[in-house]
Protein backbone atom coordinates (compact mmCIF):
# COMPACT_ATOMS: atom_id res chain seq x y z
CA UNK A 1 30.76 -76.18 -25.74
CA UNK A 2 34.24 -75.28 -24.48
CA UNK A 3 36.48 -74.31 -26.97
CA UNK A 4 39.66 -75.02 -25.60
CA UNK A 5 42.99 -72.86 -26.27
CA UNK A 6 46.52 -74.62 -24.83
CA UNK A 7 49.17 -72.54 -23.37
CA UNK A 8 52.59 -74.45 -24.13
CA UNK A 9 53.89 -77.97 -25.38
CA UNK A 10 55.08 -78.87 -22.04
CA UNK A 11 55.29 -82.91 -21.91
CA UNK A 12 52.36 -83.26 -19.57
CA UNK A 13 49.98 -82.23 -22.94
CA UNK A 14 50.95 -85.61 -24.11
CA UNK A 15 48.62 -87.25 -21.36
CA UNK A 16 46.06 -84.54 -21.19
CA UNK A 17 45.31 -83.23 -24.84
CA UNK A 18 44.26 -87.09 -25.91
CA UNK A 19 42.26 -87.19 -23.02
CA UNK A 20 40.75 -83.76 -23.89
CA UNK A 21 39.55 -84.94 -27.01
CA UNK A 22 37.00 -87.75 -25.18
CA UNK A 23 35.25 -85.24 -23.03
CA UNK A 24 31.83 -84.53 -25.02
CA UNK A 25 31.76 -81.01 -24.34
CA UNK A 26 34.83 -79.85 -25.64
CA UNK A 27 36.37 -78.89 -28.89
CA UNK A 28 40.73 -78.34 -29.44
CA UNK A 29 40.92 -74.79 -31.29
CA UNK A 30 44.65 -73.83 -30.93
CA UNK A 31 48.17 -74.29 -29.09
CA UNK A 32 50.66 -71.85 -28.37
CA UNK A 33 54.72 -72.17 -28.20
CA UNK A 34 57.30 -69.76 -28.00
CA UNK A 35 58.36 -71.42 -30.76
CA UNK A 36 56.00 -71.42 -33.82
CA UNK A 37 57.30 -74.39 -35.56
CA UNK A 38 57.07 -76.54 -32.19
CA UNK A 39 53.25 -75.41 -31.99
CA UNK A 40 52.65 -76.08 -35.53
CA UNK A 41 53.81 -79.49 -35.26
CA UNK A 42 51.81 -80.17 -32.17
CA UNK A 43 48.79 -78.49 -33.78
CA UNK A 44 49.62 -81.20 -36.97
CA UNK A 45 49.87 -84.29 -34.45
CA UNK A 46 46.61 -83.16 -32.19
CA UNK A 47 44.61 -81.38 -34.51
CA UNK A 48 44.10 -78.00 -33.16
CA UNK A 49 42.84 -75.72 -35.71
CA UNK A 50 45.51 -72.92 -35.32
CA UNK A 51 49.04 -72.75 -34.25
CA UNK A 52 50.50 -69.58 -32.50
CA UNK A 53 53.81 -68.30 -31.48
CA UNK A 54 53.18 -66.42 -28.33
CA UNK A 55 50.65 -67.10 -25.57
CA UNK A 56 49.21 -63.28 -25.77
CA UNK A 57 47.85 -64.23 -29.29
CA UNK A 58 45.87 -66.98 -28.03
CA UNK A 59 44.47 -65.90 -25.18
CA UNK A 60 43.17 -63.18 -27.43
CA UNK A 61 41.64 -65.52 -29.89
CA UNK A 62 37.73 -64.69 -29.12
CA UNK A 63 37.26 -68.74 -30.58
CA UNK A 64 38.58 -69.66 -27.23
CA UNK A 65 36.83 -69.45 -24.17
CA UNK A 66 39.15 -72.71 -21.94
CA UNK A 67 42.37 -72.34 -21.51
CA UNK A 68 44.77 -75.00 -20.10
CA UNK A 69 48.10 -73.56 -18.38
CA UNK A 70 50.93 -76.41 -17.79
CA UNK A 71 53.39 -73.60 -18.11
CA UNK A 72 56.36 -74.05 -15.10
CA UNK A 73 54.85 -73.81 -11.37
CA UNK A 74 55.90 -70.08 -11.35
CA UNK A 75 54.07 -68.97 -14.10
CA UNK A 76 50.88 -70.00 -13.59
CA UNK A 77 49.01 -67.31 -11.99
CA UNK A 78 50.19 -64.73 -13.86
CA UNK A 79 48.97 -65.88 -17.11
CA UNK A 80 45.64 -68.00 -15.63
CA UNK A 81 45.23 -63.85 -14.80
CA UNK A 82 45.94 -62.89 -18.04
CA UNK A 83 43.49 -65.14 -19.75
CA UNK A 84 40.66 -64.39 -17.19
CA UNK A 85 41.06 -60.77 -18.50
CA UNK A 86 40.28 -61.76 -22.04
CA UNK A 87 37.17 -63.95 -20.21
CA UNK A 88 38.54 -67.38 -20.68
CA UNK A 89 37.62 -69.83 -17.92
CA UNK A 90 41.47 -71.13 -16.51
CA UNK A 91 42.75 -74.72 -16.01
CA UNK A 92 46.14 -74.75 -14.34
CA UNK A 93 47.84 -76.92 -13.69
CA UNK A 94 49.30 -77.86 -10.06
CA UNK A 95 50.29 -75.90 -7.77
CA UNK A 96 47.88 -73.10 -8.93
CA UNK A 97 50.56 -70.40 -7.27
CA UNK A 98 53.60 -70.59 -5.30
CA UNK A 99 52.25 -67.83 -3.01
CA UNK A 100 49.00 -67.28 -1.17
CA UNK A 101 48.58 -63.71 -2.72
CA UNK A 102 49.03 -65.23 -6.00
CA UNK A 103 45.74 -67.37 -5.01
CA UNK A 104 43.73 -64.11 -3.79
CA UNK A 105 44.43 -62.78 -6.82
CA UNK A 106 43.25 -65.66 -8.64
CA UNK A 107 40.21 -65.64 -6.51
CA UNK A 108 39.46 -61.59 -7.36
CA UNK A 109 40.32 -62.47 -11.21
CA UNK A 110 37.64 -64.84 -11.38
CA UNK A 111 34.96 -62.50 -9.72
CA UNK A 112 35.80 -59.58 -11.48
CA UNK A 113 35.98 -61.33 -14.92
CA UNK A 114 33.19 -63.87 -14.45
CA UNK A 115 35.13 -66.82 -15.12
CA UNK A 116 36.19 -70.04 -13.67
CA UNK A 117 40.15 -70.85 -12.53
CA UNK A 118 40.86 -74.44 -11.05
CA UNK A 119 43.82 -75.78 -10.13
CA UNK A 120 44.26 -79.29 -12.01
CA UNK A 121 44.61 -82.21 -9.13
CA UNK A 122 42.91 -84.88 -10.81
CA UNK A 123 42.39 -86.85 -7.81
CA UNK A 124 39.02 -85.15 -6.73
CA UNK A 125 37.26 -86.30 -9.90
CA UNK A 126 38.43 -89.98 -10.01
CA UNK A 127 36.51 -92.69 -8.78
CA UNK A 128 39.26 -94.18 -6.35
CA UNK A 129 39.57 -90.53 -4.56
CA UNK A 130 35.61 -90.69 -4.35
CA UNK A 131 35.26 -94.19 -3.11
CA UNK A 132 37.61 -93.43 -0.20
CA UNK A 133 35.99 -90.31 1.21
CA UNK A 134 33.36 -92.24 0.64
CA UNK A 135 34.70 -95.01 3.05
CA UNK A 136 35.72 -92.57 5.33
CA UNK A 137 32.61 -90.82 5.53
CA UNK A 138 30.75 -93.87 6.94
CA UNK A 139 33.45 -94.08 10.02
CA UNK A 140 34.36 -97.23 9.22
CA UNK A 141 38.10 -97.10 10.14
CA UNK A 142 37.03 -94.46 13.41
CA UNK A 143 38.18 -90.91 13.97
CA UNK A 144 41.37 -90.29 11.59
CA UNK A 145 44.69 -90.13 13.91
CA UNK A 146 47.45 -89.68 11.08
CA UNK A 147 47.87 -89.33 7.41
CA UNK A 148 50.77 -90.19 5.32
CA UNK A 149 52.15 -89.82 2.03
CA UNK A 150 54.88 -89.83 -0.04
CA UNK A 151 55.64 -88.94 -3.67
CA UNK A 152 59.02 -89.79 -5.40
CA UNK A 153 60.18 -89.43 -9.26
CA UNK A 154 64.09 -89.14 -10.71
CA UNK A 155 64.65 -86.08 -12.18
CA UNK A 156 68.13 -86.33 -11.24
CA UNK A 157 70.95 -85.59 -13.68
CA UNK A 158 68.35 -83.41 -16.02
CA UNK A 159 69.01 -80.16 -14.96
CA UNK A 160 67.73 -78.48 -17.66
CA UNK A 161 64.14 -79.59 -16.86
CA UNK A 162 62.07 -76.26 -15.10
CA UNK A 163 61.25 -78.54 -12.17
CA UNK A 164 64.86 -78.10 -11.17
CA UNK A 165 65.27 -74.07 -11.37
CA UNK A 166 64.41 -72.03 -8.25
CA UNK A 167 62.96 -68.79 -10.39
CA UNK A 168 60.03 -70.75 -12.14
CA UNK A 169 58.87 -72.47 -8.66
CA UNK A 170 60.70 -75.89 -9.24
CA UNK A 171 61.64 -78.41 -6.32
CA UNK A 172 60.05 -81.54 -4.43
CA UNK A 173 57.86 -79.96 -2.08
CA UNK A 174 56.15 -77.49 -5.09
CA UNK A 175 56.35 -80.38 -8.33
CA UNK A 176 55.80 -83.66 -6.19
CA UNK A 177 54.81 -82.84 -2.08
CA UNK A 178 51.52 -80.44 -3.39
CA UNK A 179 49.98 -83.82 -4.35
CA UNK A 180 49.70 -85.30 -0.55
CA UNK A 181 49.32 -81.96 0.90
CA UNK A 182 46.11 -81.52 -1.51
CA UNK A 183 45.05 -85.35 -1.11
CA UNK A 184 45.28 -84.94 2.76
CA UNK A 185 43.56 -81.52 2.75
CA UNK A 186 41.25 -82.50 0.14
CA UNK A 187 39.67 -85.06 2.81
CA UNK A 188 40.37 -83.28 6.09
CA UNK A 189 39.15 -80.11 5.09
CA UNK A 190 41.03 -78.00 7.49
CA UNK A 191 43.98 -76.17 7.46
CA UNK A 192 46.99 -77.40 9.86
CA UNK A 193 47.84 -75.10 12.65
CA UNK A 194 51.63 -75.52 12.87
CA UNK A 195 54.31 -77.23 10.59
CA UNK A 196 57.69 -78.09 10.41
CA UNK A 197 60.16 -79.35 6.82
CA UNK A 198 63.42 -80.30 6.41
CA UNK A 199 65.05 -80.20 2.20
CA UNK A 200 68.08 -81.13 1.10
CA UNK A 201 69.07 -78.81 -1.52
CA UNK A 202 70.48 -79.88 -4.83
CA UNK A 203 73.04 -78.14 -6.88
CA UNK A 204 70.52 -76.47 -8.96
CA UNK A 205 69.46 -74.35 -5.51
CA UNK A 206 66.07 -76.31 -5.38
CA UNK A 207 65.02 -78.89 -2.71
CA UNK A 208 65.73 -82.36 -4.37
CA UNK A 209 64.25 -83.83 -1.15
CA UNK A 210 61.76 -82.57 1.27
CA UNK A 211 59.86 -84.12 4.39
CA UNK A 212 57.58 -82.57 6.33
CA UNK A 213 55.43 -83.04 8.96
CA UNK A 214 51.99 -80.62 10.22
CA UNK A 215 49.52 -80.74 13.09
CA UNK A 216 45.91 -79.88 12.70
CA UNK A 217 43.47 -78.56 14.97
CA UNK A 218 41.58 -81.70 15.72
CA UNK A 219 45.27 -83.06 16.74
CA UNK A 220 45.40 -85.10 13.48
CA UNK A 221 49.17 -85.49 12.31
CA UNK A 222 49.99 -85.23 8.55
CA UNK A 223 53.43 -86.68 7.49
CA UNK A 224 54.71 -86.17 3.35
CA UNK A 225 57.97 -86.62 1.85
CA UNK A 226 58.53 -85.73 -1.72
CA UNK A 227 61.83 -86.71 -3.23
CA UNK A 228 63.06 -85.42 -7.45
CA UNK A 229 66.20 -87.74 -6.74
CA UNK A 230 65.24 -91.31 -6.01
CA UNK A 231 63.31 -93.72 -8.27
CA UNK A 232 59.21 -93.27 -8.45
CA UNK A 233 57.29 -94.60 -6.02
CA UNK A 234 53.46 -93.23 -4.44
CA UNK A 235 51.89 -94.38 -1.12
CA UNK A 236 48.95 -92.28 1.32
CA UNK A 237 47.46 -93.98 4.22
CA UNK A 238 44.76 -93.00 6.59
CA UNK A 239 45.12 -94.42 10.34
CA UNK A 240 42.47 -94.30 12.14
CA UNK A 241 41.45 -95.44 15.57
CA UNK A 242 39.58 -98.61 14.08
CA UNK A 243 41.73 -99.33 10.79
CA UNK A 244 43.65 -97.91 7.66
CA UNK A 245 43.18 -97.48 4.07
CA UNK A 246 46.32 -97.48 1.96
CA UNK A 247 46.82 -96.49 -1.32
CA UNK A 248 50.11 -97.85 -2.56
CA UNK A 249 49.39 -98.59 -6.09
CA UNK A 250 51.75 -97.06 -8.83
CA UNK A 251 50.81 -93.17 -9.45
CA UNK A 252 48.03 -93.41 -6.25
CA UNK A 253 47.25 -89.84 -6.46
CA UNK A 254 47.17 -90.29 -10.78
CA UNK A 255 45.46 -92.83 -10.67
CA UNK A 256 45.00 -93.87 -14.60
CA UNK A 257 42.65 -95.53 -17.10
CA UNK A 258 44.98 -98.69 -17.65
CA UNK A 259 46.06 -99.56 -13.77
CA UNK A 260 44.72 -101.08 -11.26
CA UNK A 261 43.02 -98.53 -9.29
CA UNK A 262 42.82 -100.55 -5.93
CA UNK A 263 43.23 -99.91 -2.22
CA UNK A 264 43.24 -101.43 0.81
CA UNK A 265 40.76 -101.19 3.42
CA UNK A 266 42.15 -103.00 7.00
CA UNK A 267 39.79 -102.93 9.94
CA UNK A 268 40.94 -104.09 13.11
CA UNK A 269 40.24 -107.59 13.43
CA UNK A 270 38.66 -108.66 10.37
CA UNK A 271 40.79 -109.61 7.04
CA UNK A 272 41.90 -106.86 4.68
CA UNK A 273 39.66 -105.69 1.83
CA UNK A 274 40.87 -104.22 -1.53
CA UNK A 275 38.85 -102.47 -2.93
CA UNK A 276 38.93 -101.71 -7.02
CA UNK A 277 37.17 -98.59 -8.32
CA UNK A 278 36.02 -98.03 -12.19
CA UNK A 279 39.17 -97.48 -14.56
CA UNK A 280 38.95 -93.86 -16.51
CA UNK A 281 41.49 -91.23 -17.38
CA UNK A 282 42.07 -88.78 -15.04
CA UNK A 283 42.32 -85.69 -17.16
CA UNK A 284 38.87 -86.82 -19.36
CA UNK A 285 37.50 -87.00 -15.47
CA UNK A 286 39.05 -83.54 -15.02
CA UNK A 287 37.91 -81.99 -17.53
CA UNK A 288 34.50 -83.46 -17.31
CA UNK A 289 34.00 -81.66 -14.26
CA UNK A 290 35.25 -78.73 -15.67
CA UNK A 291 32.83 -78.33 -18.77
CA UNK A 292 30.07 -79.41 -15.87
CA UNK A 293 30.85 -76.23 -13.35
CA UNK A 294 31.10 -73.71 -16.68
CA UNK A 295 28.39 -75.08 -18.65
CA UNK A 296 25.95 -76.33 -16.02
CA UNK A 297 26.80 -74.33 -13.10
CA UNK A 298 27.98 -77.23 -11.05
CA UNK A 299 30.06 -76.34 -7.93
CA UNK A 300 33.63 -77.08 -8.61
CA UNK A 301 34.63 -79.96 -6.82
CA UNK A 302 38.25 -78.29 -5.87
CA UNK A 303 37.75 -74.24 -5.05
CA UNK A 304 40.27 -71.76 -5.00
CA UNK A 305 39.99 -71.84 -0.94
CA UNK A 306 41.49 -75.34 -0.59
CA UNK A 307 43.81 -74.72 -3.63
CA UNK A 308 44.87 -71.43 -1.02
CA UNK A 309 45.25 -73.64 1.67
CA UNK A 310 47.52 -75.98 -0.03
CA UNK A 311 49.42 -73.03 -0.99
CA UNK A 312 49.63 -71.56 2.66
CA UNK A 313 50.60 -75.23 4.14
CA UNK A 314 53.50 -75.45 1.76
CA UNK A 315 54.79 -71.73 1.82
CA UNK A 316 54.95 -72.68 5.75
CA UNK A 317 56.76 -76.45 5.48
CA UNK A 318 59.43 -74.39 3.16
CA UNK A 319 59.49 -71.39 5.68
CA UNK A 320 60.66 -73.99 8.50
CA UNK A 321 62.78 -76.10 6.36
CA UNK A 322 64.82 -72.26 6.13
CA UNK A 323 64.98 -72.26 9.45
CA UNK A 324 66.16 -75.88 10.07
CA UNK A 325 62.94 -77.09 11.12
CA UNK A 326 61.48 -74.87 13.34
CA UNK A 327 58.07 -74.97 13.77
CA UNK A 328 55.32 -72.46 11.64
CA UNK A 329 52.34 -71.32 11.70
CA UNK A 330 50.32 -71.66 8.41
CA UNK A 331 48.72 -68.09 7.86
CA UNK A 332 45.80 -67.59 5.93
């Protein structure tokens, strides 16, 4: 059974801790808050066991052994470190690190301490993900030419949320462009040889808007744009040289319990096909998988490696937007 300890009562707990509670192999035993009164309340209105006022007291807690980190983007490897030192297995949340040394530390935390970290896309556990590699897999659209994607939300005008301050890892590319990296790397499985990014900055110092284009080995193109300042909006597609499969459904790479997880399959010359996959909630998917890999020895369906490649491929898009688009090499 995983015993399950929550760093933080970010807003994204609101989604994932009901969703928690419906995996089969997993128990709530306490949330943690800077502010005691905050995690007592959430511990009330969830029904974690214990409430605590500073993350080092529950990642000492020997009840735990599952910790979930939605802490802001820059914080997350240093505490997913923290708990693997007490031996609790890590979900963070996404991006796992904002640098790739971060990652390889990540990776040597989890040998050393026998544990398990994963970064927390949902997308590789949800049936829509899974039905298109699966279409893809069977060459039915040919030998993939280009990949695009796109991920907008409005956070303008709420400059006091962390996704907008440069010191905890906010910005587009980091909160909302590590989704179609991950989601194009996740089915490519490569790393892309050379990039280039152009941001527009906001007042904050973050990018409010980034797009960015990279170039794979296999001469596949991959072209995201992330924006924090326009209204929400998701699309991916996947040309290839016999068809496309689009994803353009509201939260395509979040896909959720109550919407219509559909996309479209277009092969040259015949009509298109939509295709709907089974409706479940991403985070009881999630952490499915997770209590599968620690308590069945399951491979994890999204390793550290990929999460490190993400990591590499965005550290490089930023690197060239800082240099006005000039083009990178992604080292790792």
């Amino acid at each position: 059974m995983l015993k399950w300890g929550v760093l933080s009562c970010a807003s994204i707990n609101e989604r994932f801790i009901p969703a928690l509670k419906q995996a089969p192999r997993s128990e709530l035993v306490a949330i943690a808050s800077r502010d005691i009164t905050k995690a007592q309340k959430w511990a009330t209105k969830y029904g974690f066991h214990k409430a605590y006022g500073n993350y080092d007291e529950l990642i000492k807690d020997e009840n735990i052994n599952a910790v979930y980190i939605p802490l802001p983007n820059g914080l997350h490897a240093e505490w997913a470190v923290k708990a693997a030192q007490k031996g609790k297995h890590c979900l963070v949340e996404k991006p796992i690190a904002t640098t790739v040394s971060d990652v390889e530390m990540l990776q040597s935390a989890a040998k050393k301490y026998n544990v398990t970290i994963v970064e927390g896309h949902v997308h590789p556990h949800h049936p829509q993900f899974l039905a298109i590699r699966e279409k893809l897999q069977t060459g039915i659209i040919g030998d993939i030419v280009s990949i695009s994607g796109k991920f907008d939300y409005d956070f303008k005008g709420n400059y006091d949320r962390v996704v907008l301050r440069p010191e905890l890892g906010g910005g587009a590319l980091w909160t909302l462009g590590c989704y179609p990296v991950m989601f194009a790397l996740s089915l490519l499985d490569t790393v892309p040889q050379t990039v280039t990014g152009f941001k527009r900055d906001e007042k904050s110092g973050v990018d409010g808007v980034f797009h960015g284009l990279m170039k794979c080995s296999d001469g596949v193109l991959v072209n995201i744009a992330a924006s924090m300042m326009t209204p929400m909006t998701t699309d991916f597609e996947i040309t290839g040289t016999k068809g496309l499969i689009r994803a353009n459904k509201p939260r395509c790479y979040h896909p959720d319990d109550v919407a219509d997880n559909s996309f479209e399959l277009h092969v040259d010359g015949q009509a298109m096909e939509e295709i709907t996959t089974d409706k479940i909630h991403p985070f009881t998917a999630e952490v499915v998988a997770f209590e599968d890999t620690i308590l069945d020895g399951r491979p994890e369906k999204l390793s550290l490696e990929l999460s490190k490649k993400v990591v590499a491929t965005i550290v490089a898009l930023y690197e060239s937007a800082n240099q006005n688009g000039a083009p990178v090499a992604v080292k790792i």
